[in-house]
C-alpha atoms as a PDB file:
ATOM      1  CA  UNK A   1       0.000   0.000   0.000  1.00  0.00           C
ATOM      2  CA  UNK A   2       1.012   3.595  -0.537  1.00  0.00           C
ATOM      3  CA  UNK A   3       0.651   6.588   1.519  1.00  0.00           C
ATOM      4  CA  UNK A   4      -3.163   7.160   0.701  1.00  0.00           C
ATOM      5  CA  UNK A   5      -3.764   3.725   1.459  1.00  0.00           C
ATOM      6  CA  UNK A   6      -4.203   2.023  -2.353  1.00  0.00           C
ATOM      7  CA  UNK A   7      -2.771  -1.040  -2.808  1.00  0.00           C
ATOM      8  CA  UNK A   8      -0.017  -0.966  -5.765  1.00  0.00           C
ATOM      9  CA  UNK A   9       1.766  -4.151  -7.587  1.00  0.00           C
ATOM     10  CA  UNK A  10       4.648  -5.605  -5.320  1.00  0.00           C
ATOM     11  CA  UNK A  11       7.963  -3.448  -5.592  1.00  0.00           C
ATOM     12  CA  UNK A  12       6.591  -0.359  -7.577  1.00  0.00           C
ATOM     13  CA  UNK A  13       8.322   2.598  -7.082  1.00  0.00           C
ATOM     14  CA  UNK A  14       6.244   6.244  -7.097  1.00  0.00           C
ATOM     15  CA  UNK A  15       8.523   7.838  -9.437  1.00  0.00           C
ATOM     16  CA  UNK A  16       6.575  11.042  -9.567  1.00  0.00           C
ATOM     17  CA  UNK A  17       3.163  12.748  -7.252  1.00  0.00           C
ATOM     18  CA  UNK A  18       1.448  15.272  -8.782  1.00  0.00           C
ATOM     19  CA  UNK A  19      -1.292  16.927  -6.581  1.00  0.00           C
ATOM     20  CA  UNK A  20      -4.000  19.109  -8.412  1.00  0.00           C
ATOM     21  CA  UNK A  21      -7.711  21.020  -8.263  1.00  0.00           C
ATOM     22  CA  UNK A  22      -9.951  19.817 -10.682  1.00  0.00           C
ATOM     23  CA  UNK A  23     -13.045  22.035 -11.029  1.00  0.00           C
ATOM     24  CA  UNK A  24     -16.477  19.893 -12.724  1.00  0.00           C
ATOM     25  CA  UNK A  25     -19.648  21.540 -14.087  1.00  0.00           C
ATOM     26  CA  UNK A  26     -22.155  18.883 -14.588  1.00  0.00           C
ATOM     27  CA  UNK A  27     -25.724  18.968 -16.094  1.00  0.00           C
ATOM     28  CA  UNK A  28     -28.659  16.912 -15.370  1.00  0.00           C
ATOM     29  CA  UNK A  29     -30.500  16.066 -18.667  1.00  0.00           C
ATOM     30  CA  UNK A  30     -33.691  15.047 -17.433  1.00  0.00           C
ATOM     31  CA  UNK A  31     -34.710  18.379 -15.145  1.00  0.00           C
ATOM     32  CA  UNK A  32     -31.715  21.132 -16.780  1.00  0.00           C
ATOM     33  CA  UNK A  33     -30.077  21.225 -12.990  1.00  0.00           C
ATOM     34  CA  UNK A  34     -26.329  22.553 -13.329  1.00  0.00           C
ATOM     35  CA  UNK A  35     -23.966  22.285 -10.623  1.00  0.00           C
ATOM     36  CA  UNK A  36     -20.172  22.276 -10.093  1.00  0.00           C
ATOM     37  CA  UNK A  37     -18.174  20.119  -7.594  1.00  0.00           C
ATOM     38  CA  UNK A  38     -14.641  20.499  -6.606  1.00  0.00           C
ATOM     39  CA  UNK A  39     -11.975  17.547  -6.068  1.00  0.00           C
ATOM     40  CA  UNK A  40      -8.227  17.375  -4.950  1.00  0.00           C
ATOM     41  CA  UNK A  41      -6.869  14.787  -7.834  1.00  0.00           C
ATOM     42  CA  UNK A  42      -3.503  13.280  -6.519  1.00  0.00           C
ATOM     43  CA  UNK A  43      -1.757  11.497  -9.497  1.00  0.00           C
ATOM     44  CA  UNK A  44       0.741   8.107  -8.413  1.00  0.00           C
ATOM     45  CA  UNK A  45       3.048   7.152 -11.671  1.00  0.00           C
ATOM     46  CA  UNK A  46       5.239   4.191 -10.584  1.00  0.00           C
ATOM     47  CA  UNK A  47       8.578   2.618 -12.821  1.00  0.00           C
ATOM     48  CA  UNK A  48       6.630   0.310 -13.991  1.00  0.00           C
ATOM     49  CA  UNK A  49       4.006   2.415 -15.830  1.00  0.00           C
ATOM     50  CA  UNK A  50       1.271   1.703 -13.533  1.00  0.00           C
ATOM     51  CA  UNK A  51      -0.560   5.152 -12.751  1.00  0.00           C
ATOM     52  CA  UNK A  52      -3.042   6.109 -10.043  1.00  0.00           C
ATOM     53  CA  UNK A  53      -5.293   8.456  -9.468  1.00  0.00           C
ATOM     54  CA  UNK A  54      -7.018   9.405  -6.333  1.00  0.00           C
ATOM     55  CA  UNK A  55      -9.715  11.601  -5.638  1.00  0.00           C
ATOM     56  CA  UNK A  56     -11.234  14.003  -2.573  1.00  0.00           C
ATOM     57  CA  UNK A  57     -13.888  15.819  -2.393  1.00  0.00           C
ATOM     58  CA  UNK A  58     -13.716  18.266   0.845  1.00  0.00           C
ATOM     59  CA  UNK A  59     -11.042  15.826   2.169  1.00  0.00           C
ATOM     60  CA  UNK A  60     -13.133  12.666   1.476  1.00  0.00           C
ATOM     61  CA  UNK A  61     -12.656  10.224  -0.642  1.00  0.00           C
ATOM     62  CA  UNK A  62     -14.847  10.107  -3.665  1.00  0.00           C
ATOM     63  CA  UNK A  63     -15.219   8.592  -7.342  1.00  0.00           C
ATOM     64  CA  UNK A  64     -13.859  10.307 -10.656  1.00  0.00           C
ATOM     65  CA  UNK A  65     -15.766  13.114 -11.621  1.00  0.00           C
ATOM     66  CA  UNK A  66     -16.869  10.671 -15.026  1.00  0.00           C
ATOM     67  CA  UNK A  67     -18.677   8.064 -12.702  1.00  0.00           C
ATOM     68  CA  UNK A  68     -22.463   7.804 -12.550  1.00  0.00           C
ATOM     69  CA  UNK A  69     -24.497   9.952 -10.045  1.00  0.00           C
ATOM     70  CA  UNK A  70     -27.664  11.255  -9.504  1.00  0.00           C
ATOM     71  CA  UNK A  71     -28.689  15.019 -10.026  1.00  0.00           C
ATOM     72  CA  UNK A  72     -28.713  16.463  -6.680  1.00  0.00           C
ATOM     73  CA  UNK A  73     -32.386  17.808  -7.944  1.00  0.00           C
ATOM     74  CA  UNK A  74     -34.206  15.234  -8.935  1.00  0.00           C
ATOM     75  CA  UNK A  75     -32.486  11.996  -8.436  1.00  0.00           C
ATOM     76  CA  UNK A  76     -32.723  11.085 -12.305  1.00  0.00           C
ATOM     77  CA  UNK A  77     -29.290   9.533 -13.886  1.00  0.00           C
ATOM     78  CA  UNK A  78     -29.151  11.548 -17.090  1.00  0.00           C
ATOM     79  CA  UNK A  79     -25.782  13.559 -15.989  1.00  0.00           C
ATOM     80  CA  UNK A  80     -23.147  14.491 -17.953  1.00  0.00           C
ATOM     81  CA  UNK A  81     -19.915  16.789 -17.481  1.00  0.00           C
ATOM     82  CA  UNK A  82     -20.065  20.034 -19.239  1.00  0.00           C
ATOM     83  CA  UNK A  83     -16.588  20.942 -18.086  1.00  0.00           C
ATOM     84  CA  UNK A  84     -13.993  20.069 -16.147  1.00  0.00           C
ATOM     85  CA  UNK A  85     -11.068  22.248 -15.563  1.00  0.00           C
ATOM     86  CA  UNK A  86      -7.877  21.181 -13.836  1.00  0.00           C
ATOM     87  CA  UNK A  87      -4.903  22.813 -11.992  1.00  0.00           C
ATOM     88  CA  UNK A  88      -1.882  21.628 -10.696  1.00  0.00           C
ATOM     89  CA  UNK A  89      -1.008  22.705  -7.305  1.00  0.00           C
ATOM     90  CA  UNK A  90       2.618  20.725  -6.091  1.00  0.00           C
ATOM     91  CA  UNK A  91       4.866  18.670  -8.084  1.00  0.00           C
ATOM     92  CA  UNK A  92       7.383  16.360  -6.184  1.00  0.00           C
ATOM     93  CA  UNK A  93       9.305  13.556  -7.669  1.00  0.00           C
ATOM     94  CA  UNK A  94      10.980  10.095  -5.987  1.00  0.00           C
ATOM     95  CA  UNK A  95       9.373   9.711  -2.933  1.00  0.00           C
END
C-alpha cells in the first residue's frame, strides 16, 4: 500500500506525485439542474508504468468526476460533465 492507502503491484516505485484542483460543471439532462463540484486529484506514476489516481472531495474520498451519479435535484441519472477544468497545485518527484 502507498501513503493514501491504495494497494499498488509488489515493488513499484512512485517515481513522480502530482497533486491538483480539478473544477467539474455537470448537467442533469432530465430536469436542466447545473452544478459544479470540486476535487483534490492526486496522481501516483510508478517505474513500472502503472498510474493512479485518487480523488477528494472536501477531504473525502470520492469517485472520478466521469462516474455515474444522480442530479442532486431530482435523483434522475441523465448527468453528464459540461466541463472540467484542472490545476496543478505541487509537483514532487521520488518519494
Amino acid at each position: 500500500m502507498d501513503a493514501d492507502g491504495v494497494s499498488v503491484p509488489d515493488g513499484a516505485r512512485t517515481v513522480s506525485n502530482e497533486a491538483a484542483l480539478e473544477t467539474v460543471s455537470y448537467s442533469c439532462r432530465r430536469c436542466g439542474h447545473i452544478w459544479v463540484r470540486e476535487y483534490e486529484v492526486t496522481t501516483h506514476d510508478y517505474w513500472d508504468g502503472y498510474r493512479i489516481e485518487i480523488y477528494r472531495e472536501r477531504g473525502m474520498p470520492a469517485p472520478p468526476p466521469d462516474a455515474p451519479m444522480p442530479c442532486p435535484a431530482c435523483g434522475g441519472y441523465r448527468v453528464r460533465v459540461v466541463r472540467s477544468r484542472r490545476w496543478v497545485t505541487v509537483q514532487s518527484t521520488d518519494r
